[in-house]
C-alpha atoms as a PDB file:
ATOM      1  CA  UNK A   1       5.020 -32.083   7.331  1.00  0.00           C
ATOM      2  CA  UNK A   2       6.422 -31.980  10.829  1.00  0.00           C
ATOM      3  CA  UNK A   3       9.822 -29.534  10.751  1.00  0.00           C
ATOM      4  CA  UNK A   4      12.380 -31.615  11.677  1.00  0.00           C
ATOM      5  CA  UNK A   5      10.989 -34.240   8.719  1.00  0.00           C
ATOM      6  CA  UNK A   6      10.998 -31.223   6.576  1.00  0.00           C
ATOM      7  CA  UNK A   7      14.580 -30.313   7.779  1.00  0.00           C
ATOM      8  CA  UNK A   8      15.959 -33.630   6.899  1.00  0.00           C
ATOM      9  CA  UNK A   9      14.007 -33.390   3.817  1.00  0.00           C
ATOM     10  CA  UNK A  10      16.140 -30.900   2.564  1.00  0.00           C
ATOM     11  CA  UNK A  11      19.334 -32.834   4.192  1.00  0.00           C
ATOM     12  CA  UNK A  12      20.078 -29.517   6.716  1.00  0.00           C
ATOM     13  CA  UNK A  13      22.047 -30.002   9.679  1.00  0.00           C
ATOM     14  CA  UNK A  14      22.676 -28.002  12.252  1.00  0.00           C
ATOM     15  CA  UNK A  15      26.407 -26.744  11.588  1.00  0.00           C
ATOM     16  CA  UNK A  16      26.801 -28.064   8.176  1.00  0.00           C
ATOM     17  CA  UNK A  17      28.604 -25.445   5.836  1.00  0.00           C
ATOM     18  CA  UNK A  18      26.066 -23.660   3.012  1.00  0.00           C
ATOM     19  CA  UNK A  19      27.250 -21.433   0.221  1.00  0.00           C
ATOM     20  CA  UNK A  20      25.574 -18.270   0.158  1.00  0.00           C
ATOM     21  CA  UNK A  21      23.362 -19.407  -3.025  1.00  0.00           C
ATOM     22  CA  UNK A  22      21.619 -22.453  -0.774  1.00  0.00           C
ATOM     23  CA  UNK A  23      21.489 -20.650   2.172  1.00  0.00           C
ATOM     24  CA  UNK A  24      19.037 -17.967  -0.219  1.00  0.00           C
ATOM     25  CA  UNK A  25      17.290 -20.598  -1.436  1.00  0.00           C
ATOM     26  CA  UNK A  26      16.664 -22.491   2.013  1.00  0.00           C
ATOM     27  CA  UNK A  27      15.509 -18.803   3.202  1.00  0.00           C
ATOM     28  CA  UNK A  28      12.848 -18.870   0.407  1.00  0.00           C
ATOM     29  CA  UNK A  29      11.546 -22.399   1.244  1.00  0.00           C
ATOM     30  CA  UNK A  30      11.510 -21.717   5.009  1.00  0.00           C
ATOM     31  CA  UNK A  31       8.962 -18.709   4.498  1.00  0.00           C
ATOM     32  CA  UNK A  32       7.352 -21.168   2.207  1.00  0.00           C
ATOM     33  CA  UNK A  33       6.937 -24.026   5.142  1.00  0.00           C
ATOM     34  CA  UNK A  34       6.059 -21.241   7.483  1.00  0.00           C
ATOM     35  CA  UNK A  35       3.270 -19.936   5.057  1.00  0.00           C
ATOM     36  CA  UNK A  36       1.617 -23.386   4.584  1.00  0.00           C
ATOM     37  CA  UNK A  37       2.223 -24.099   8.116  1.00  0.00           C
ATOM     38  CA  UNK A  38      -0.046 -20.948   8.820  1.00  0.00           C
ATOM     39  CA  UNK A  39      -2.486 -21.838   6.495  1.00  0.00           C
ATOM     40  CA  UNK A  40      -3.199 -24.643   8.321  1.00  0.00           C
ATOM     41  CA  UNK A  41      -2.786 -22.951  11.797  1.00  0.00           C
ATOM     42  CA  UNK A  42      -5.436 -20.133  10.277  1.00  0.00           C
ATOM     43  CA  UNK A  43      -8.207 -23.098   8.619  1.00  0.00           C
ATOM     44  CA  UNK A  44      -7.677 -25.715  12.026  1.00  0.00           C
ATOM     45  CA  UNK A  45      -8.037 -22.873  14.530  1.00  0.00           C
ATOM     46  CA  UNK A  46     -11.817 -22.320  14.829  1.00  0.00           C
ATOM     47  CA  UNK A  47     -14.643 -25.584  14.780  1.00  0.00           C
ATOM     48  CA  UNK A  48     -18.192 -26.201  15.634  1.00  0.00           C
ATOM     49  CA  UNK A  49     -18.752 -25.824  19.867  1.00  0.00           C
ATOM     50  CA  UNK A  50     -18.448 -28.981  20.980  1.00  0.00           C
ATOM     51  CA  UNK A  51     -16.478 -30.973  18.281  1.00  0.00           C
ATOM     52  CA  UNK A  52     -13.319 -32.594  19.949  1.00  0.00           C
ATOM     53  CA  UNK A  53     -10.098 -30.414  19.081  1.00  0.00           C
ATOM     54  CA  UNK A  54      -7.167 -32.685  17.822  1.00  0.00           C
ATOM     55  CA  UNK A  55      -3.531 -31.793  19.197  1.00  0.00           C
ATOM     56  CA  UNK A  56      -2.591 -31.024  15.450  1.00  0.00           C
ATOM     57  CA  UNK A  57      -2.889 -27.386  16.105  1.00  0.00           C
ATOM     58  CA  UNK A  58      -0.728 -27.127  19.172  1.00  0.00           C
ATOM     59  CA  UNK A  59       1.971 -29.202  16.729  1.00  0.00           C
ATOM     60  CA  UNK A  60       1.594 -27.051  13.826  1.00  0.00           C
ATOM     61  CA  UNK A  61       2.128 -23.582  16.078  1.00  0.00           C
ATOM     62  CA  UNK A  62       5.337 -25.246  17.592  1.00  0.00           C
ATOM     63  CA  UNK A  63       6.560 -26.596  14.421  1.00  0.00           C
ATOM     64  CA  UNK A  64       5.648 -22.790  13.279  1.00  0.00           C
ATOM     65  CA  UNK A  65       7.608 -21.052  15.954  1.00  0.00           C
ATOM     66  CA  UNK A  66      10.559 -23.336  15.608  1.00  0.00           C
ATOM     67  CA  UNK A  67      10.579 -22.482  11.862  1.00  0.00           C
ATOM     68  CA  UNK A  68      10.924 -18.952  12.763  1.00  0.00           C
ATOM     69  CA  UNK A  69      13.795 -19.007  15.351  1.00  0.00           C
ATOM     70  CA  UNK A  70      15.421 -20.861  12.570  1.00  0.00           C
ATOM     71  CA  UNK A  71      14.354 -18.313  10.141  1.00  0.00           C
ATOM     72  CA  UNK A  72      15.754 -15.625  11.863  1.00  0.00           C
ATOM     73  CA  UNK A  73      19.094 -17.438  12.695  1.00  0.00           C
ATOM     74  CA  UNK A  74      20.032 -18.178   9.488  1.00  0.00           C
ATOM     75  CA  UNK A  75      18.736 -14.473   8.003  1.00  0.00           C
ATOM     76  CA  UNK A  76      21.275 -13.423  10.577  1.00  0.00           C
ATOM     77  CA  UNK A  77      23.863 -15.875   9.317  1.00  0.00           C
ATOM     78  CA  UNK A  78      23.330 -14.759   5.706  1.00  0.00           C
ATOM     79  CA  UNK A  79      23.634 -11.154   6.917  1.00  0.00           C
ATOM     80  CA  UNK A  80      26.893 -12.027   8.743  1.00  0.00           C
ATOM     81  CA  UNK A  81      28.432 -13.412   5.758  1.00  0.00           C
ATOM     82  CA  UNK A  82      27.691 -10.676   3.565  1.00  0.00           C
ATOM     83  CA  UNK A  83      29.185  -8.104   5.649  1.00  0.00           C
ATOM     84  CA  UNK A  84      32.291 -10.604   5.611  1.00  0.00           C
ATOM     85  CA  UNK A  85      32.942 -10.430   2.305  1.00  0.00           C
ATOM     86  CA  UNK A  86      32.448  -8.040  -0.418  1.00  0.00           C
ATOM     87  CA  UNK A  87      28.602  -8.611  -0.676  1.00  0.00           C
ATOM     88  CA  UNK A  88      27.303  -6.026   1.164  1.00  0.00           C
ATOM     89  CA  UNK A  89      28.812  -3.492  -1.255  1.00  0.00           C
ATOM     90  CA  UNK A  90      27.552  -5.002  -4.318  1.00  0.00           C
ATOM     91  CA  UNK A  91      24.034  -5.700  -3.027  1.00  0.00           C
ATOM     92  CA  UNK A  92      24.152  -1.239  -1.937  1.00  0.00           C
ATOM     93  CA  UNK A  93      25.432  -0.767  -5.469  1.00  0.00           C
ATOM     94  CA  UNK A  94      22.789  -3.020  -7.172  1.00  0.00           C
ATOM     95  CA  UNK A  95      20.008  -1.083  -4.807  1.00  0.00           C
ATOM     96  CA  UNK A  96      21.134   2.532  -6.061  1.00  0.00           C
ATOM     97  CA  UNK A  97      22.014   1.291  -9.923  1.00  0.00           C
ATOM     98  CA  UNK A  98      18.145   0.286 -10.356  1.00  0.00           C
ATOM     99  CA  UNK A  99      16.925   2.859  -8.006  1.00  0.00           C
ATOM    100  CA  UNK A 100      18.597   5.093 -10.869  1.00  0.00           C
ATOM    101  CA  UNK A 101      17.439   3.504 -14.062  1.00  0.00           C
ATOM    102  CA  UNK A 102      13.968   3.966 -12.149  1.00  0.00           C
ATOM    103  CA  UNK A 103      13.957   7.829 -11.969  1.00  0.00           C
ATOM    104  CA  UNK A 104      16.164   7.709 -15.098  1.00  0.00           C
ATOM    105  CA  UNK A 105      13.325   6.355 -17.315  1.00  0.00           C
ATOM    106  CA  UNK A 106      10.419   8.906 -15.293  1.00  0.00           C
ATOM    107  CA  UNK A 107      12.166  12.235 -16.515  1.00  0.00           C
ATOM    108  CA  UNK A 108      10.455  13.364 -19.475  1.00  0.00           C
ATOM    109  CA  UNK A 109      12.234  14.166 -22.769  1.00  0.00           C
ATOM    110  CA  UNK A 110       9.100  16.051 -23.935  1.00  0.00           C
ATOM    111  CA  UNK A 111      10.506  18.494 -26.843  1.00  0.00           C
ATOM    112  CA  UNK A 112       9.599  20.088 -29.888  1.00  0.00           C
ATOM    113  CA  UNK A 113       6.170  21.254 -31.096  1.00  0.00           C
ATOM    114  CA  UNK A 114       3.433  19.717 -29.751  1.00  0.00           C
ATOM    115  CA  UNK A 115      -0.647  20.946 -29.385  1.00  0.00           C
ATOM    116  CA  UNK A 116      -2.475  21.109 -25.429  1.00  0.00           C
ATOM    117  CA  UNK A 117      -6.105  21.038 -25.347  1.00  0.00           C
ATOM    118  CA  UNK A 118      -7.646  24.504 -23.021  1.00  0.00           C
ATOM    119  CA  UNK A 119     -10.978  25.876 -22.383  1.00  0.00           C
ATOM    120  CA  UNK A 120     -12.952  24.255 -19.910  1.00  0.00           C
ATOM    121  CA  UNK A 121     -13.902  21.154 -22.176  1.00  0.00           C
ATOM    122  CA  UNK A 122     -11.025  21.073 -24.237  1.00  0.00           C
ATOM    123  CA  UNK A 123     -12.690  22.468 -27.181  1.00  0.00           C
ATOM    124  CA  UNK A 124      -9.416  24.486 -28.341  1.00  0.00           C
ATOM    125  CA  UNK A 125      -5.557  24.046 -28.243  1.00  0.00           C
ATOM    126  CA  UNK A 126      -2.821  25.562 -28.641  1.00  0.00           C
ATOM    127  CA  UNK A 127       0.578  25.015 -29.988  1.00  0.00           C
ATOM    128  CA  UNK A 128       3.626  24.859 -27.114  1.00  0.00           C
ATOM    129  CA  UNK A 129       7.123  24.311 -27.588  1.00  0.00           C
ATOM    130  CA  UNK A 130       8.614  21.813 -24.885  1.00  0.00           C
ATOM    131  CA  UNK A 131      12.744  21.955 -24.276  1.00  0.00           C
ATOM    132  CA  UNK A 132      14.765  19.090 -22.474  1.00  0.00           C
ATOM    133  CA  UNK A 133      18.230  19.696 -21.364  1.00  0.00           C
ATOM    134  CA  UNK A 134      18.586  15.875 -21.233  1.00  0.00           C
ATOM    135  CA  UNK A 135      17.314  14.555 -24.546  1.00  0.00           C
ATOM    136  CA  UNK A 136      16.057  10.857 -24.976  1.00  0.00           C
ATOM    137  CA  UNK A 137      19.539   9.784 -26.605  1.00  0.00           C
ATOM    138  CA  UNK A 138      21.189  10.959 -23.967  1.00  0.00           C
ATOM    139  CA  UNK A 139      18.682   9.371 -21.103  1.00  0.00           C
ATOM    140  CA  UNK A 140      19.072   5.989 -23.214  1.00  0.00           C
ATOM    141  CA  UNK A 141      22.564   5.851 -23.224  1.00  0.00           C
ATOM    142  CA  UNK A 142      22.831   6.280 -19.441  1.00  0.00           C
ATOM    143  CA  UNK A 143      20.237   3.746 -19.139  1.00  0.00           C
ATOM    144  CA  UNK A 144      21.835   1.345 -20.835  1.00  0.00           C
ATOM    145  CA  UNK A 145      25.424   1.835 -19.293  1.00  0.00           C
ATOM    146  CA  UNK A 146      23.806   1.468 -16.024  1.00  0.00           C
ATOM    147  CA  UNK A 147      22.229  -1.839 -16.827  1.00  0.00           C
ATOM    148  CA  UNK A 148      25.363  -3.200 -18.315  1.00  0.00           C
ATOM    149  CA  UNK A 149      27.149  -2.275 -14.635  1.00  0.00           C
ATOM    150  CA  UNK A 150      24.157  -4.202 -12.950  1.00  0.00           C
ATOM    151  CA  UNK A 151      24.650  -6.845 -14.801  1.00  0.00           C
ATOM    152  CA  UNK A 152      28.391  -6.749 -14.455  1.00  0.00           C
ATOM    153  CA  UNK A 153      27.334  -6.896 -10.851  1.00  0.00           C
ATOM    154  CA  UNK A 154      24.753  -9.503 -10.203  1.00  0.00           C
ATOM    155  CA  UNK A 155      26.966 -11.480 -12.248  1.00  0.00           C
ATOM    156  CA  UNK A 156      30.026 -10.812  -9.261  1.00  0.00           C
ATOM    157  CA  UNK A 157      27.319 -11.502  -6.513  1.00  0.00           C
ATOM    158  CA  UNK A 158      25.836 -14.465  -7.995  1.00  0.00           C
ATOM    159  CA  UNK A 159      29.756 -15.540  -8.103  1.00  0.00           C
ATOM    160  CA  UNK A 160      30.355 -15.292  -4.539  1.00  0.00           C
ATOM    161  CA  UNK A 161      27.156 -16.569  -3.872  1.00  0.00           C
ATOM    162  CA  UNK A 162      28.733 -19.838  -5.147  1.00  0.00           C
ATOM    163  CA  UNK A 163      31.722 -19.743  -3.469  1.00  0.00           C
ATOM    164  CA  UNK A 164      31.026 -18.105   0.398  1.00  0.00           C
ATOM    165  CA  UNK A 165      30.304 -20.610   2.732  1.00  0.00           C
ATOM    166  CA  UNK A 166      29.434 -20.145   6.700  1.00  0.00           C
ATOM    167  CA  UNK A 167      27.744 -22.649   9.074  1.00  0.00           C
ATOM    168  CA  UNK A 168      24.169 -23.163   9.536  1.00  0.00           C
ATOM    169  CA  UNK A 169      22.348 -23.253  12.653  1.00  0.00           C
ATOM    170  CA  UNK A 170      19.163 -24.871  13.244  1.00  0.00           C
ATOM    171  CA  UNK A 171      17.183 -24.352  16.843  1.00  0.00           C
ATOM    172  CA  UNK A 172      17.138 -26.980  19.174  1.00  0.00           C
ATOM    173  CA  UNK A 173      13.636 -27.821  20.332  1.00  0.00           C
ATOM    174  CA  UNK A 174      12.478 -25.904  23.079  1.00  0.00           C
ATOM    175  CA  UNK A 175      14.506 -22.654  22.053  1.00  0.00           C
ATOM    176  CA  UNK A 176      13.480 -19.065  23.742  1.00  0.00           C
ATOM    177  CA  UNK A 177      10.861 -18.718  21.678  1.00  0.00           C
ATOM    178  CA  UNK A 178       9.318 -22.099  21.644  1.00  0.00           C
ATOM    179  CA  UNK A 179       9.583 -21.355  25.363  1.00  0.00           C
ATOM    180  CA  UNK A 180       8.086 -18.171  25.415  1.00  0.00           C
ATOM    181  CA  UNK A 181       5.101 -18.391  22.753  1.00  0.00           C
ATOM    182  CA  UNK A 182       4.357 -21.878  23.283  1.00  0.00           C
ATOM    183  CA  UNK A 183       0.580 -23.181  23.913  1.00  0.00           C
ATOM    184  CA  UNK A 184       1.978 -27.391  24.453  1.00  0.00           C
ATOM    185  CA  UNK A 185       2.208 -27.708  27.770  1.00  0.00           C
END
């Protein structure tokens, strides 16, 4: 599908107001048309010497390259409406809050009594006594707090998802970098 067809598909005009939830998902779908699109790009590229070459390819790399310019707008636009409102702040807080439960659950509560195999094959072992200053219970309970916050979190974000809305912007044909990486004469 041709990328203005697949524009209108979708019913996006250039300059039409998006909440920040359809502007994510329109992200998502535009790497999707520009990973199909390559697909075809990669399996149309190469054919047997002296087979005729159809124009498709030179449409398909334009249609490509127009899908990334408009990629890379509205990432931008997405960014710029974040950093408007209070987004930025809860996506950062989200980051570190599982970045925590991550090393959280890696620390080991290894205690009491417990038997390690020696010798060169392990034929013996011997009984060591393991200490934690942070105890399971106590690893657990942070763990949990910290997933109620991210929740309490995602839940804010995925509210002003819903409700910030900004422009988007969608490349005119023959944009800089249709210009610049072109092949169609």
């Amino acid at each position: 599908m041709r990328f203005n067809d697949w524009l209108e598909e979708l019913g996006v005009i250039s300059g039409m107001l998006t909440t920040m939830s359809q502007a994510l998902s329109l992200k998502n779908a535009a790497i999707n048309y520009m990973n199909s699109t390559m697909r075809l790009i990669e399996e149309e590229n190469t054919i047997i010497s002296g087979n005729e070459r159809s124009d498709l390819i030179h449409l398909l790399e334009t249609d490509y390259i127009r899908c990334k310019e408009f990629l890379i707008r509205l990432k931008a636009d997405i960014a710029k409406a974040n950093a408007d409102g209070n987004n930025l702040h809860l996506i950062f807080a989200l980051e570190e809050i599982s970045d925590e439960v991550s090393r959280l659950e890696k620390i080991s509560t290894k205690s009491g009594k417990h038997y390690q195999a020696v010798g060169d094959y392990g034929d013996s072992s011997v009984e060591v006594v393991y200490e934690s200053t942070l105890d399971k219970a106590y690893i657990t309970k942070r763990v949990n707090k910290l997933k109620l916050e991210h929740t309490r979190l995602q839940d804010e974000l995925s509210t002003n998802n819903a409700t910030i809305k900004f422009p988007i912007e969608v490349p005119e044909p023959g944009n800089s970098l249709v210009k610049r990486f072109s092949t169609v004469q």
